[in-house]
Protein backbone atom coordinates (compact mmCIF):
# COMPACT_ATOMS: atom_id res chain seq x y z
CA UNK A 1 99.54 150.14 12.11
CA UNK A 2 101.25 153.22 12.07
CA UNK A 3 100.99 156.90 10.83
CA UNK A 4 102.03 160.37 10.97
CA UNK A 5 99.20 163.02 12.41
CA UNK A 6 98.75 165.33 8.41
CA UNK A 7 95.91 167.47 9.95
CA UNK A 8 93.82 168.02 13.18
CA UNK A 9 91.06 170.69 14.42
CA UNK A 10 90.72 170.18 18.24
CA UNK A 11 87.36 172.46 18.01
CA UNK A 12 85.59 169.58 15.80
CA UNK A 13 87.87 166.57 16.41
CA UNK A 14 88.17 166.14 12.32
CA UNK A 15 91.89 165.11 11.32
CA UNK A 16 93.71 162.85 9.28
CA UNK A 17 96.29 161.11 9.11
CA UNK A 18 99.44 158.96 6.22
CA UNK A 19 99.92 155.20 7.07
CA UNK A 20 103.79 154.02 6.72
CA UNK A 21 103.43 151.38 4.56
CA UNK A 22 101.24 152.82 1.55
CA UNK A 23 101.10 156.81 2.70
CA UNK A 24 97.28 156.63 2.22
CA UNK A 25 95.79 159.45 3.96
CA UNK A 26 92.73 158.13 6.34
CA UNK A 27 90.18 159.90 8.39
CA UNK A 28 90.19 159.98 12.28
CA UNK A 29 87.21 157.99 13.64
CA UNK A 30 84.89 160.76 16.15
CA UNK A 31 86.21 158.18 18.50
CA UNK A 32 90.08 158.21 18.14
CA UNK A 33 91.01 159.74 21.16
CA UNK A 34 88.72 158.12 23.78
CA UNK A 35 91.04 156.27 26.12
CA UNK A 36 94.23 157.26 24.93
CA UNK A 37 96.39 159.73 26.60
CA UNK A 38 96.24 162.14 23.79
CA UNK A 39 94.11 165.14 24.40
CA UNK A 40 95.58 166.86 21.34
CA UNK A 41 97.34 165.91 17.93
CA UNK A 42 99.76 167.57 16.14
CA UNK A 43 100.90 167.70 12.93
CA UNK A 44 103.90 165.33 12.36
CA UNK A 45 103.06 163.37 15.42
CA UNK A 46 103.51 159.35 15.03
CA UNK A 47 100.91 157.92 16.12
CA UNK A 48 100.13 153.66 16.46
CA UNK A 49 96.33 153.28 15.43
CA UNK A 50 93.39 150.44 14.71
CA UNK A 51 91.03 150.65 11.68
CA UNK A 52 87.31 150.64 12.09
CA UNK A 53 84.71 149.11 9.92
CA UNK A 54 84.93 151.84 8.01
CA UNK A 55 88.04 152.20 7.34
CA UNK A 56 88.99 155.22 9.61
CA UNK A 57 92.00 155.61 12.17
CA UNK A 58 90.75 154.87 16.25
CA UNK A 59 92.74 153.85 19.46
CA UNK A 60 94.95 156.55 19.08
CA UNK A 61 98.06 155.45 20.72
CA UNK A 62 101.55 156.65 21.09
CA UNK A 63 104.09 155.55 18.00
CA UNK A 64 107.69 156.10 17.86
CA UNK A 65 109.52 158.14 20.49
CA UNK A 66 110.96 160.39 18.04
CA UNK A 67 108.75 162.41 16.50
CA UNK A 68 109.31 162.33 12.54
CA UNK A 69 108.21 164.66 10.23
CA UNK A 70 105.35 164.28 7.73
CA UNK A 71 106.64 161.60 4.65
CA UNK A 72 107.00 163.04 1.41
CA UNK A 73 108.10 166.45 3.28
């Protein structure tokens, strides 16, 4: 799946983020960035992502070279 970054705090590690194909907004997992290359998010970044059981964006990984803005914006 895929998704645009909507909201990150790098002190806590809380964010969320819009899926493509439906816009829903999901939580980051506490676990989304372990292993990926990201040490930071920012807003607008596109990111390729996993769902865990429940329901929240981990495996972090890079998505589309050019970084779009936010849908809907």
């Amino acid at each position: 799946m895929q998704g645009v970054i909507k909201s990150y705090d790098p002190t806590s590690g809380d964010g969320t983020l819009l899926r493509d194909t439906d816009l829903a907004e999901l939580d980051l997992a506490s676990d989304a960035l372990e292993g990926s290359i990201f040490r930071m998010l920012r807003q607008g970044q596109r990111v390729v992502f996993d769902l865990d059981a429940d329901g929240r964006a981990t495996r972090l990984r890079l998505g589309s070279e050019v970084d779009m803005e936010t849908p809907g914006h």
